[in-house]
PDB file of N, CA and C in Angstrom:
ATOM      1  N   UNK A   1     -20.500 -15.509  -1.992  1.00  0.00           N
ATOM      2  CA  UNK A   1     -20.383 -14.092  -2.235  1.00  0.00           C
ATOM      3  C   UNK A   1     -18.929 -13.651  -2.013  1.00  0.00           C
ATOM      4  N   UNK A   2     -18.157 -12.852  -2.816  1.00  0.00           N
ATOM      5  CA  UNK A   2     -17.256 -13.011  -2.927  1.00  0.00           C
ATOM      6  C   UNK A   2     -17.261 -11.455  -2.289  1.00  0.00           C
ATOM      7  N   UNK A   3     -16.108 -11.175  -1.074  1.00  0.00           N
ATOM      8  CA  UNK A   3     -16.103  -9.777  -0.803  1.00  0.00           C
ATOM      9  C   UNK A   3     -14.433  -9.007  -0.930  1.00  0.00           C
ATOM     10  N   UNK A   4     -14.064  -7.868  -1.181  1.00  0.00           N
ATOM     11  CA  UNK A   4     -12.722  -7.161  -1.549  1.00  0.00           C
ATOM     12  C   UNK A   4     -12.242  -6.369  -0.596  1.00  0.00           C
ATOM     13  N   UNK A   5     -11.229  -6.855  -0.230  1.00  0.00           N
ATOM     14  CA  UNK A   5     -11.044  -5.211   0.618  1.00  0.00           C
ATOM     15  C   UNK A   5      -9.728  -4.819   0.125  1.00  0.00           C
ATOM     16  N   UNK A   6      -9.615  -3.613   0.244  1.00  0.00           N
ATOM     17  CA  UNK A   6      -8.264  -2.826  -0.162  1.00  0.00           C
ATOM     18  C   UNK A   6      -7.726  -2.441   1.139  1.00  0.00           C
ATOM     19  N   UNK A   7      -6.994  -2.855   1.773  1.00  0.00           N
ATOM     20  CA  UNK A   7      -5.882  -2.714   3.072  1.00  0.00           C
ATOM     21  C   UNK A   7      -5.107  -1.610   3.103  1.00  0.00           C
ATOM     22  N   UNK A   8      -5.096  -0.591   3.703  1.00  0.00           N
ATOM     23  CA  UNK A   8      -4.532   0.743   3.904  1.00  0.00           C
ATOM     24  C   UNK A   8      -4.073   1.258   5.171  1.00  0.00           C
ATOM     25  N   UNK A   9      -2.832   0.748   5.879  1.00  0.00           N
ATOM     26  CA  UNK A   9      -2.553   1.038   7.177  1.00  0.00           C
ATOM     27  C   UNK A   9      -1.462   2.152   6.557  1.00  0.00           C
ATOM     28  N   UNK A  10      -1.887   3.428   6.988  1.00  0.00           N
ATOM     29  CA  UNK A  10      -1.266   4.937   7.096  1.00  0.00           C
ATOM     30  C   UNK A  10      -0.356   4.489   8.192  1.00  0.00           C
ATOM     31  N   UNK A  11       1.271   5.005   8.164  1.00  0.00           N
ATOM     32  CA  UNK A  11       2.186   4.924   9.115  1.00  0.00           C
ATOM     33  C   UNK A  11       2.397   6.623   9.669  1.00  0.00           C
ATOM     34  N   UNK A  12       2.345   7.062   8.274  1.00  0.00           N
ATOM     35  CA  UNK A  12       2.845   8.378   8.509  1.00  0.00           C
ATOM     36  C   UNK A  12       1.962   9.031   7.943  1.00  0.00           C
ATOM     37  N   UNK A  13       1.548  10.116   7.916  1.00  0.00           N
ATOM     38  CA  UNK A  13       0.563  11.103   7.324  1.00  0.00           C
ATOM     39  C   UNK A  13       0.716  12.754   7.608  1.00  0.00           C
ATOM     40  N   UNK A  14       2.054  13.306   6.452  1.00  0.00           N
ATOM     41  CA  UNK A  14       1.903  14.787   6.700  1.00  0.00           C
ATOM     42  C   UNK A  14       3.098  15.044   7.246  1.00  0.00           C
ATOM     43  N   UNK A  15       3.167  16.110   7.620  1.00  0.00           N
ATOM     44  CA  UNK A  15       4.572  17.030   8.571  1.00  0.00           C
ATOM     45  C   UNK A  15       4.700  16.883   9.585  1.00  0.00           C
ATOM     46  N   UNK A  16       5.964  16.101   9.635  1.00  0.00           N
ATOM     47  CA  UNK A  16       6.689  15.801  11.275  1.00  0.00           C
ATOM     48  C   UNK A  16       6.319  16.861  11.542  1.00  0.00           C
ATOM     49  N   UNK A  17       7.132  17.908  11.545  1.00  0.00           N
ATOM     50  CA  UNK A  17       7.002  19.173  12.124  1.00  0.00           C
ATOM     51  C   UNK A  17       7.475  20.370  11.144  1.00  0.00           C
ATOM     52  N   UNK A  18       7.519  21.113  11.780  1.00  0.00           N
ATOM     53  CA  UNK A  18       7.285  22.449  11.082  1.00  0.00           C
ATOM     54  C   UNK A  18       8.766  22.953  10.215  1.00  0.00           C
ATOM     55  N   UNK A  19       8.105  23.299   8.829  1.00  0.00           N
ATOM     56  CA  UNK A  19       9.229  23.516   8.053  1.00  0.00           C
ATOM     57  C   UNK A  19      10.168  22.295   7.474  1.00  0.00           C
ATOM     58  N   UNK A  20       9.135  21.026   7.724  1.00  0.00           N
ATOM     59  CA  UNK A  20      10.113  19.795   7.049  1.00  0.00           C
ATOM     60  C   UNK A  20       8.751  19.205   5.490  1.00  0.00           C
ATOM     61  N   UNK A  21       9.701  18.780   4.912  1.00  0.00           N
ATOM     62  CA  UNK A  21       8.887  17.876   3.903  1.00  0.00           C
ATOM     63  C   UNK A  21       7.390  17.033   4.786  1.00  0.00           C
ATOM     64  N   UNK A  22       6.372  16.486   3.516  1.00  0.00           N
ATOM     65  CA  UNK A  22       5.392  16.288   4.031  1.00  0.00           C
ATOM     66  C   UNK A  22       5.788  14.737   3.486  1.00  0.00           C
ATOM     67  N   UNK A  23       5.840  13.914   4.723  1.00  0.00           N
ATOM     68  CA  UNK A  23       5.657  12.210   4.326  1.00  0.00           C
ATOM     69  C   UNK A  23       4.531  11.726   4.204  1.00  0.00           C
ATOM     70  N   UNK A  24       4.101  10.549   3.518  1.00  0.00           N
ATOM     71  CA  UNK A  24       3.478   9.791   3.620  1.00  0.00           C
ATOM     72  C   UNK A  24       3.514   8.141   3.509  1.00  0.00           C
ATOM     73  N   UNK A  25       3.783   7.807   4.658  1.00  0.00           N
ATOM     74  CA  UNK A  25       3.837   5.926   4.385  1.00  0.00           C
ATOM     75  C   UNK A  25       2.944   5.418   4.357  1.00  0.00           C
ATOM     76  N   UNK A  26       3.013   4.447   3.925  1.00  0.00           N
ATOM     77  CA  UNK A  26       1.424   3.341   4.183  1.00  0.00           C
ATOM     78  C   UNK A  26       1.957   1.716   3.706  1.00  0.00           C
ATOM     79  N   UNK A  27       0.884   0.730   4.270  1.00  0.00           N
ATOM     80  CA  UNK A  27       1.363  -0.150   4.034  1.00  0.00           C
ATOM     81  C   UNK A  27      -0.080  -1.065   2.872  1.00  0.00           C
ATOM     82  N   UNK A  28       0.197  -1.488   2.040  1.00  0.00           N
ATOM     83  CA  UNK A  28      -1.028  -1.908   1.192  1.00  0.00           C
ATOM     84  C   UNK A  28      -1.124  -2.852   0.695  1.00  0.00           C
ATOM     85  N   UNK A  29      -2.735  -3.991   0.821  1.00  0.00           N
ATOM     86  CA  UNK A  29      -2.391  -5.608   0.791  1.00  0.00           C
ATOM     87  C   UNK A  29      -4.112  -5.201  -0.199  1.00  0.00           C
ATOM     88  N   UNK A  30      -4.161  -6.327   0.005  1.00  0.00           N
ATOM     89  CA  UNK A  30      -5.641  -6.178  -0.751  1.00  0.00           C
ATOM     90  C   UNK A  30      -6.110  -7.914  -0.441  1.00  0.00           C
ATOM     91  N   UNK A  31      -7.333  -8.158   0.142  1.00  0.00           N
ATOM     92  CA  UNK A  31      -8.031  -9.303   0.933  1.00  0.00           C
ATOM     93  C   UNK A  31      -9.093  -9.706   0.198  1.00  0.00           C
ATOM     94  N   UNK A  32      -9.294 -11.000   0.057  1.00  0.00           N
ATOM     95  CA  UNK A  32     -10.286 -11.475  -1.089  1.00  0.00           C
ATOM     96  C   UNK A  32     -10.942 -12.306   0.130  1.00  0.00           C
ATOM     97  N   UNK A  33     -12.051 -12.785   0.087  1.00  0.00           N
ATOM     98  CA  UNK A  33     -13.083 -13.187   1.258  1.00  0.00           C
ATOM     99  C   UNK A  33     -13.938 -13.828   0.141  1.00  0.00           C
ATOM    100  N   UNK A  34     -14.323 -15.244   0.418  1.00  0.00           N
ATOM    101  CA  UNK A  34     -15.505 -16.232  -0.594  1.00  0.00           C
ATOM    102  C   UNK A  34     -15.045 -16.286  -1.497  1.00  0.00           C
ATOM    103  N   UNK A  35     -13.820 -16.260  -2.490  1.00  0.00           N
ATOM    104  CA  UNK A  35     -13.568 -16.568  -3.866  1.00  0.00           C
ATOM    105  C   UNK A  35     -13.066 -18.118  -4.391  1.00  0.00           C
ATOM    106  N   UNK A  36     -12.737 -18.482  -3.374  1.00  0.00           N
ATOM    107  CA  UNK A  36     -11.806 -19.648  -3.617  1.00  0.00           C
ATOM    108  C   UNK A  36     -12.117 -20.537  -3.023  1.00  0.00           C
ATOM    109  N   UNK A  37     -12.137 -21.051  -1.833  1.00  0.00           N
ATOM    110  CA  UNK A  37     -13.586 -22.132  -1.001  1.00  0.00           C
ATOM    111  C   UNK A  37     -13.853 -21.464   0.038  1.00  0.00           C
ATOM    112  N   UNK A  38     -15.297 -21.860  -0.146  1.00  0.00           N
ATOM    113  CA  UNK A  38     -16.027 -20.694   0.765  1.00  0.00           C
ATOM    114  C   UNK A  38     -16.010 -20.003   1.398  1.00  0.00           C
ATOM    115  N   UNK A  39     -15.981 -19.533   2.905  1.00  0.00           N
ATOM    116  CA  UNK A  39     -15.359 -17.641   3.058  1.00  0.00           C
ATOM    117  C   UNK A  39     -14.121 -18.232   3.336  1.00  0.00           C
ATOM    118  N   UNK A  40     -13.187 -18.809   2.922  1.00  0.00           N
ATOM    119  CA  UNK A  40     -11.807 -18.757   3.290  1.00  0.00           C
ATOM    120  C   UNK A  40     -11.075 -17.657   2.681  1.00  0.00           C
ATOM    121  N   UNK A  41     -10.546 -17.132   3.610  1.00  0.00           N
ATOM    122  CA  UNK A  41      -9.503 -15.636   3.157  1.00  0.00           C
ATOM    123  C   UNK A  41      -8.492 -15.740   2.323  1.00  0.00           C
ATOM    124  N   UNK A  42      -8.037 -14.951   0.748  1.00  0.00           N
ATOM    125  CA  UNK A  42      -6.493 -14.627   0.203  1.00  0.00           C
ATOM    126  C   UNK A  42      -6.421 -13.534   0.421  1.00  0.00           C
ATOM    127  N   UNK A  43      -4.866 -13.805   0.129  1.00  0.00           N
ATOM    128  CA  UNK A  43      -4.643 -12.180  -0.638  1.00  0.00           C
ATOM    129  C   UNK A  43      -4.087 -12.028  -1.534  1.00  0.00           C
ATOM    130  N   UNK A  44      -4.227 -11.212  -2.480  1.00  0.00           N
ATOM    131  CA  UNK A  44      -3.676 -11.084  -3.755  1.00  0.00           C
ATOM    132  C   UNK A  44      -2.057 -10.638  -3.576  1.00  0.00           C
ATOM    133  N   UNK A  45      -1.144 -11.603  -4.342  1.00  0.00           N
ATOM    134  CA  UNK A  45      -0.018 -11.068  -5.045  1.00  0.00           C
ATOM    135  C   UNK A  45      -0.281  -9.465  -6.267  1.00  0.00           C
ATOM    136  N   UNK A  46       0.263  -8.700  -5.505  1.00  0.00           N
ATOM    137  CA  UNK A  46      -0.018  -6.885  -6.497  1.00  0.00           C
ATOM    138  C   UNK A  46       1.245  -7.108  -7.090  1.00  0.00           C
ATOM    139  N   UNK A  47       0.997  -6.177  -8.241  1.00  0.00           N
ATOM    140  CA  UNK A  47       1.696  -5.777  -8.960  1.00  0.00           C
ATOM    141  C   UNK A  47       2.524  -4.182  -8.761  1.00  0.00           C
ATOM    142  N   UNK A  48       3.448  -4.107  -8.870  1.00  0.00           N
ATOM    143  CA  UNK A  48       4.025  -2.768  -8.636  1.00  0.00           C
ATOM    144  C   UNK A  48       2.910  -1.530  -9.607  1.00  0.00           C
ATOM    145  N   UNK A  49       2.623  -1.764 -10.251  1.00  0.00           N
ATOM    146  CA  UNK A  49       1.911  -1.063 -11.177  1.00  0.00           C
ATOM    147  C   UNK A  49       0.175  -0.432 -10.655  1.00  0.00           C
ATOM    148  N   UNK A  50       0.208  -1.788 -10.115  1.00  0.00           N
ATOM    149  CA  UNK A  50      -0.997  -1.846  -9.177  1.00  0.00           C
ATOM    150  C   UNK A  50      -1.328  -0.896  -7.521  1.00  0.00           C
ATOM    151  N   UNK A  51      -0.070  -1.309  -7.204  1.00  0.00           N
ATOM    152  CA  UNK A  51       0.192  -0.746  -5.959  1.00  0.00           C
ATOM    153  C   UNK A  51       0.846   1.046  -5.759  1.00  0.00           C
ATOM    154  N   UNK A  52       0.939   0.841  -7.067  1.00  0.00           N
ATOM    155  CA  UNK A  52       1.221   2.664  -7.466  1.00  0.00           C
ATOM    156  C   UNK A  52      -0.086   3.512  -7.969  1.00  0.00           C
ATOM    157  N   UNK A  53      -1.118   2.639  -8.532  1.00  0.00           N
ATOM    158  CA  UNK A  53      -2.470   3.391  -8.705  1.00  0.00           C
ATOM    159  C   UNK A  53      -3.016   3.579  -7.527  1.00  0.00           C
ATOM    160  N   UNK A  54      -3.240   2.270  -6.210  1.00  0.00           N
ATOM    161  CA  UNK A  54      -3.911   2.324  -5.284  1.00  0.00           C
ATOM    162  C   UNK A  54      -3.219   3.650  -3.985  1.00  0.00           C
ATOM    163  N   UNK A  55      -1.897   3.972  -4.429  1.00  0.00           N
ATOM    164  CA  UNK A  55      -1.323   4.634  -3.466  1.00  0.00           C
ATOM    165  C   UNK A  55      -1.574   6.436  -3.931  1.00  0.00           C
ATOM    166  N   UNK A  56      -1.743   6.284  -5.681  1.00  0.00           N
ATOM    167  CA  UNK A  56      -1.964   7.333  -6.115  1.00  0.00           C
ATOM    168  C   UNK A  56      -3.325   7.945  -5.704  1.00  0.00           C
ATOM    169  N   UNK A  57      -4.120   6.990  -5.727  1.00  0.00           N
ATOM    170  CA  UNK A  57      -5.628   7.346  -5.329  1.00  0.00           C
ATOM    171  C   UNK A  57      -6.241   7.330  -4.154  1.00  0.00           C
ATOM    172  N   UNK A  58      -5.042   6.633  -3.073  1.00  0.00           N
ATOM    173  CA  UNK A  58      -5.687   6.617  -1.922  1.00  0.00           C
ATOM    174  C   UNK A  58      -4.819   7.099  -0.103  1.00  0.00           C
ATOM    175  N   UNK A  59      -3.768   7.208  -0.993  1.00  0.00           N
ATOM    176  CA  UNK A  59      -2.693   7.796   0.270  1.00  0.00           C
ATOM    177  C   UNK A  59      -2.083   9.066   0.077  1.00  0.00           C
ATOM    178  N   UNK A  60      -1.704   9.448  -1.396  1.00  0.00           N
ATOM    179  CA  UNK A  60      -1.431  11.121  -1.627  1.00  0.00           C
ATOM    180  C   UNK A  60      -0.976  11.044  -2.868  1.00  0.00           C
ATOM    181  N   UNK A  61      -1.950  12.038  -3.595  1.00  0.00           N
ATOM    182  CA  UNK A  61      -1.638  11.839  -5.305  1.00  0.00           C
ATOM    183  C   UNK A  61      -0.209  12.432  -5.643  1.00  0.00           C
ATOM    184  N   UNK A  62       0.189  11.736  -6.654  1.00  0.00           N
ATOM    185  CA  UNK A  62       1.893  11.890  -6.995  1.00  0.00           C
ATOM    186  C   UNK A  62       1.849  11.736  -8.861  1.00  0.00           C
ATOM    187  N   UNK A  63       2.610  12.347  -9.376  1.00  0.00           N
ATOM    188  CA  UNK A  63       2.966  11.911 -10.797  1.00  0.00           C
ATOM    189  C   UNK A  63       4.428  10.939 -10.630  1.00  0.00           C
ATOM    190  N   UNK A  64       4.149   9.958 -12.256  1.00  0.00           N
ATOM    191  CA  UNK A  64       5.312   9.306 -12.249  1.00  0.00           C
ATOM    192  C   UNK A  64       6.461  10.225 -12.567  1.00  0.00           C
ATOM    193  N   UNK A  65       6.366  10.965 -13.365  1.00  0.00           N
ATOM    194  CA  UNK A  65       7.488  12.157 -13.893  1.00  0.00           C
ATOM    195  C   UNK A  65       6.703  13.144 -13.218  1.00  0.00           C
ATOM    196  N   UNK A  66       6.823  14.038 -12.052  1.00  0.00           N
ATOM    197  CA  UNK A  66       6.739  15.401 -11.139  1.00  0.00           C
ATOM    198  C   UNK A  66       7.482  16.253 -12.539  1.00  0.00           C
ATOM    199  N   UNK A  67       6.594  17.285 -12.764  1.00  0.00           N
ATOM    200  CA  UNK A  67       7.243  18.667 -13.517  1.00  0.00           C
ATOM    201  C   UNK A  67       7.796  19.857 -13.295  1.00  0.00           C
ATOM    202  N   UNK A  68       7.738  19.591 -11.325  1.00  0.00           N
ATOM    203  CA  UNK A  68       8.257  20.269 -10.396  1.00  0.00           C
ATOM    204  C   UNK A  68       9.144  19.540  -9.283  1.00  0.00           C
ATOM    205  N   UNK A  69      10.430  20.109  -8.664  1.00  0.00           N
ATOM    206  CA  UNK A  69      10.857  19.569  -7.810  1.00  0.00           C
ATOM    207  C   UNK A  69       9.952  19.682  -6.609  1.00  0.00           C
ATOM    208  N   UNK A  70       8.905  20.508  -6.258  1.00  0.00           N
ATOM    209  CA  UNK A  70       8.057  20.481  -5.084  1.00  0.00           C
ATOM    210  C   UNK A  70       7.101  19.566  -5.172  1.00  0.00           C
ATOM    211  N   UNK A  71       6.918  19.030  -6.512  1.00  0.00           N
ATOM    212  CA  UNK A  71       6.067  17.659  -6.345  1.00  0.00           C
ATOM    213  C   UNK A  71       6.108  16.629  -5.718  1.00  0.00           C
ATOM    214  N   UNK A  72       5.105  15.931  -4.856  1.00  0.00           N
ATOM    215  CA  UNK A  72       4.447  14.622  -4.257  1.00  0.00           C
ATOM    216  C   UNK A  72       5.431  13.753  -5.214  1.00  0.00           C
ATOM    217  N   UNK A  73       6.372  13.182  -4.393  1.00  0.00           N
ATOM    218  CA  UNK A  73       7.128  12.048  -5.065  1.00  0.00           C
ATOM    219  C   UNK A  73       6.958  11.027  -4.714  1.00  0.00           C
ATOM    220  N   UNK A  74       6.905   9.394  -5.322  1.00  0.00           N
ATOM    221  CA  UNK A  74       7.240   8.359  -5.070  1.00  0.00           C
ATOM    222  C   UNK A  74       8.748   7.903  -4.456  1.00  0.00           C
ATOM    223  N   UNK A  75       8.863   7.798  -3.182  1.00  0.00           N
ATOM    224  CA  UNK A  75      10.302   6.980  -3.519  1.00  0.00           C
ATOM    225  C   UNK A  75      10.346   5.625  -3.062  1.00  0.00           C
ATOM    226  N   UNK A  76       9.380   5.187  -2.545  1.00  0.00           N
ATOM    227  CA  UNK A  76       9.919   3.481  -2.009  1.00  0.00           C
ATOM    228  C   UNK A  76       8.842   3.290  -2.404  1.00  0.00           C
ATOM    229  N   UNK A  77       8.650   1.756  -3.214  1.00  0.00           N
ATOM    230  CA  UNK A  77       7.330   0.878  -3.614  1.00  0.00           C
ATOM    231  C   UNK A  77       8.433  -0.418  -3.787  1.00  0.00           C
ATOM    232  N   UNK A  78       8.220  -1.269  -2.571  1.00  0.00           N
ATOM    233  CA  UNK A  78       8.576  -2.064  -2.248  1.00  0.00           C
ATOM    234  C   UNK A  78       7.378  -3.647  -1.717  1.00  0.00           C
ATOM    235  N   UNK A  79       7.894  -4.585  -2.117  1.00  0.00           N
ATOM    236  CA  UNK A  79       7.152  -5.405  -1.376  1.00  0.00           C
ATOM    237  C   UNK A  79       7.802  -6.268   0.329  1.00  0.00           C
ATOM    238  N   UNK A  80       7.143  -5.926   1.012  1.00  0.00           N
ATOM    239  CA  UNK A  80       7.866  -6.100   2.272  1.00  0.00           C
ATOM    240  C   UNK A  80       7.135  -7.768   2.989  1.00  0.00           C
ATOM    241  N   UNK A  81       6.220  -8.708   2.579  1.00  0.00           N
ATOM    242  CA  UNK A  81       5.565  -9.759   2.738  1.00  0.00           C
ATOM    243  C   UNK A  81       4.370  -9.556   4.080  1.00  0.00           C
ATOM    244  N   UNK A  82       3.994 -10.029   4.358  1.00  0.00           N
ATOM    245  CA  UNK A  82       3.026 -10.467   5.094  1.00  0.00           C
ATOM    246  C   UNK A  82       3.174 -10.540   6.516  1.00  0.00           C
ATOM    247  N   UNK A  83       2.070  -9.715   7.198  1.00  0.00           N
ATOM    248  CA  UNK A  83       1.918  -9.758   8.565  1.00  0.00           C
ATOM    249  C   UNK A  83       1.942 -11.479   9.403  1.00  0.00           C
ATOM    250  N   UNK A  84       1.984 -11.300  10.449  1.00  0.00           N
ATOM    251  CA  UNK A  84       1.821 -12.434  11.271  1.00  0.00           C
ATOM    252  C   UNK A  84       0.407 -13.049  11.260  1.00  0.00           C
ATOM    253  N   UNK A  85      -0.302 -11.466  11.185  1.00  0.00           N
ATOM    254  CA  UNK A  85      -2.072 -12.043  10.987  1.00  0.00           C
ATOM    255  C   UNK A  85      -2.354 -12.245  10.052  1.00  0.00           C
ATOM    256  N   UNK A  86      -1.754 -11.747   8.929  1.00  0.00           N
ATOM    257  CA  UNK A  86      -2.314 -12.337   7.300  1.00  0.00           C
ATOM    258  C   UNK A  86      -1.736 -13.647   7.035  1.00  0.00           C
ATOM    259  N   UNK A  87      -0.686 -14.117   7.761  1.00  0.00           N
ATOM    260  CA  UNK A  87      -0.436 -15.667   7.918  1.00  0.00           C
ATOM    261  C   UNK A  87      -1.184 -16.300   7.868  1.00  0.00           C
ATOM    262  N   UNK A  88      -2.013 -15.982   9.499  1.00  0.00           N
ATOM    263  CA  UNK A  88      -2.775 -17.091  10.566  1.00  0.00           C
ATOM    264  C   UNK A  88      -4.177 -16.760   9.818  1.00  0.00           C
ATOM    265  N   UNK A  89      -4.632 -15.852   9.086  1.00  0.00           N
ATOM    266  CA  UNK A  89      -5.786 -15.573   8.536  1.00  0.00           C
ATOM    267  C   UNK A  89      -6.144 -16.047   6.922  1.00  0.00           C
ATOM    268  N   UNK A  90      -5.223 -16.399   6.604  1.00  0.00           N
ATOM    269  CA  UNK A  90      -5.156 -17.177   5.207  1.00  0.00           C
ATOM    270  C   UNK A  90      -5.717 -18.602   5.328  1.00  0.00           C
ATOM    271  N   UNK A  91      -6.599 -19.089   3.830  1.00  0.00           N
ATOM    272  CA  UNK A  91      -6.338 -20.745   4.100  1.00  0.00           C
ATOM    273  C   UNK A  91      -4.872 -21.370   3.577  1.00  0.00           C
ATOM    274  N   UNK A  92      -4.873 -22.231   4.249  1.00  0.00           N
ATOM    275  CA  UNK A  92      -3.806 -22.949   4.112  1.00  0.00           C
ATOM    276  C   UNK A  92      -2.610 -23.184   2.565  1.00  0.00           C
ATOM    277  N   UNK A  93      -4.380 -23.822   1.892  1.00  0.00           N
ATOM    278  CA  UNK A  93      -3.891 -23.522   0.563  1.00  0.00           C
ATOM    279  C   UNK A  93      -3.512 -22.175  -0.184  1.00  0.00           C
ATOM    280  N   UNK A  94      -3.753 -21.377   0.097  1.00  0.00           N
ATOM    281  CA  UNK A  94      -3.637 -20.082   0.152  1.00  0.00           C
ATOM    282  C   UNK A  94      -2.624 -19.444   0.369  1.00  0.00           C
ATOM    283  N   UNK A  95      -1.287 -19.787   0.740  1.00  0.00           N
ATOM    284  CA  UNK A  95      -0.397 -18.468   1.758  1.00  0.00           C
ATOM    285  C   UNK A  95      -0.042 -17.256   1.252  1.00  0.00           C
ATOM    286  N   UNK A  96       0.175 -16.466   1.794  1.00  0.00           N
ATOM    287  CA  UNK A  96       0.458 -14.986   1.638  1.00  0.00           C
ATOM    288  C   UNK A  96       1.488 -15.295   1.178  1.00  0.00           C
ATOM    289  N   UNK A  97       2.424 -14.805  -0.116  1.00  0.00           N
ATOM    290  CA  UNK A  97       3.146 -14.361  -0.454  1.00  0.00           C
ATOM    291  C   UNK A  97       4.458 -13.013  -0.437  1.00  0.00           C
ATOM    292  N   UNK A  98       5.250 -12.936  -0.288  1.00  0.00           N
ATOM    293  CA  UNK A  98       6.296 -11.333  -0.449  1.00  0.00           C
ATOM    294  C   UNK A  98       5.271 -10.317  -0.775  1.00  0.00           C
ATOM    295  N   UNK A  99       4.709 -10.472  -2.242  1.00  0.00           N
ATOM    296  CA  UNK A  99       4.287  -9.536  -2.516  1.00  0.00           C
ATOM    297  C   UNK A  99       2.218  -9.420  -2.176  1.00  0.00           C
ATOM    298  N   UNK A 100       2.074 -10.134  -1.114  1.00  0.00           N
ATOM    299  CA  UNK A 100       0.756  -9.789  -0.734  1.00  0.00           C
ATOM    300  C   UNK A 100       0.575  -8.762   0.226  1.00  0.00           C
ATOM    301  N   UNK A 101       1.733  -7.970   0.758  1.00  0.00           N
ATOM    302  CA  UNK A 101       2.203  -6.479   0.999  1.00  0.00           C
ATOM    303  C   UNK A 101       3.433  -5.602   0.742  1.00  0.00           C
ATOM    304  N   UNK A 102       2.818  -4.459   0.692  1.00  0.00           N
ATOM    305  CA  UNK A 102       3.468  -3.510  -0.294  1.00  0.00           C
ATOM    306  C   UNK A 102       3.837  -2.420   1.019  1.00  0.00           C
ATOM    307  N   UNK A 103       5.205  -1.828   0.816  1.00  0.00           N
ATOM    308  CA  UNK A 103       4.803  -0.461   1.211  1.00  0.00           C
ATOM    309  C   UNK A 103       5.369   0.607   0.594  1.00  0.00           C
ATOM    310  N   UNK A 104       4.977   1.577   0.752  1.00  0.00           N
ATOM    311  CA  UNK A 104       4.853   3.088  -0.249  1.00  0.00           C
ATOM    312  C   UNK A 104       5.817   3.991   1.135  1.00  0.00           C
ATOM    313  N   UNK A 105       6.164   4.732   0.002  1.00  0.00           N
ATOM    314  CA  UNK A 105       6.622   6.016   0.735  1.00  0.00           C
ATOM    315  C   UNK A 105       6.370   7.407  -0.143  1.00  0.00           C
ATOM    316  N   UNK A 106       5.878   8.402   0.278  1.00  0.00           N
ATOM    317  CA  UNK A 106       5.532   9.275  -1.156  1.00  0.00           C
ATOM    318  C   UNK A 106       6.066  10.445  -0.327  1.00  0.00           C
ATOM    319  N   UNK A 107       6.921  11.441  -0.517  1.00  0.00           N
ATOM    320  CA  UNK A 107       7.355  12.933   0.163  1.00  0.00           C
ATOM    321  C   UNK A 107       7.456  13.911  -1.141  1.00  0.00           C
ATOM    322  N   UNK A 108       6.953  14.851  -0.148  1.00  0.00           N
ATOM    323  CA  UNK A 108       6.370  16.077  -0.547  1.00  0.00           C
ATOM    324  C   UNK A 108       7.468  17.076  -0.154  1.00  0.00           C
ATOM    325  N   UNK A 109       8.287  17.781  -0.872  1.00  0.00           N
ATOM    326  CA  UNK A 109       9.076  18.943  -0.652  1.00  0.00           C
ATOM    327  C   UNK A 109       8.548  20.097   0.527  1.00  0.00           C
ATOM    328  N   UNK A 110       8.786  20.689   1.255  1.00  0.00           N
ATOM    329  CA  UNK A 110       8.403  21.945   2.120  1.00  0.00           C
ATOM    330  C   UNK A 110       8.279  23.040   0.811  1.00  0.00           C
ATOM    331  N   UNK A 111       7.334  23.847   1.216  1.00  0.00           N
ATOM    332  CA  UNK A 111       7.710  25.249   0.683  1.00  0.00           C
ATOM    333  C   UNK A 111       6.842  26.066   1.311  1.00  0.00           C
ATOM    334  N   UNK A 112       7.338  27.128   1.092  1.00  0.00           N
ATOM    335  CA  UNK A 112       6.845  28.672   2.334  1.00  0.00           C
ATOM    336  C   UNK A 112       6.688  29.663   1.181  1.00  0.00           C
TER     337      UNK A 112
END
């Protein structure tokens, strides 16, 4: 049985404080469980393309072209590689790759 998970560690979420832009970081992997020999763990190599839908739909919606400067922007979609535990949690044959994590940065202009 093959199981999915979509990996979503929120760093930041919202307004430092008052009267500043609204951040949002996150960091995003995606974990495959039973696909490859039996429950041994991957993780998928994402695609930038990929990792911009999952951030659109699941950390703070943004357009690629904003039609406003107060729009939810993208600015970092980067691949930053693999935790220490997605190392030791992989099979062997398997290793995590650069791009088996991603991280996002999406800011939001202030306005009053």
């Amino acid at each position: 049985m093959r199981i999915d998970d979509i990996i979503i560690e929120h760093h930041q979420h919202g307004q430092a404080r008052r009267y500043a832009d609204s951040v949002y970081e996150a960091y995003i992997s995606v974990r495959i469980v039973g696909d490859l020999i039996g429950t041994a763990v991957h993780y998928l190599n994402l695609q930038e393309a990929t990792v911009k839908d999952i951030a659109r739909n699941w950390v703070r919606p943004f357009k690629d072209k904003p039609s406003s400067p107060f729009a939810a922007t993208l600015t970092v979609c980067e691949p930053v590689g693999p935790t220490e535990l997605m190392r030791k949690e992989v099979h062997p044959k398997h290793p995590c790759t650069q791009e088996s994590r991603w991280y996002v940065k999406i800011v939001e202009a202030f306005t009053d």
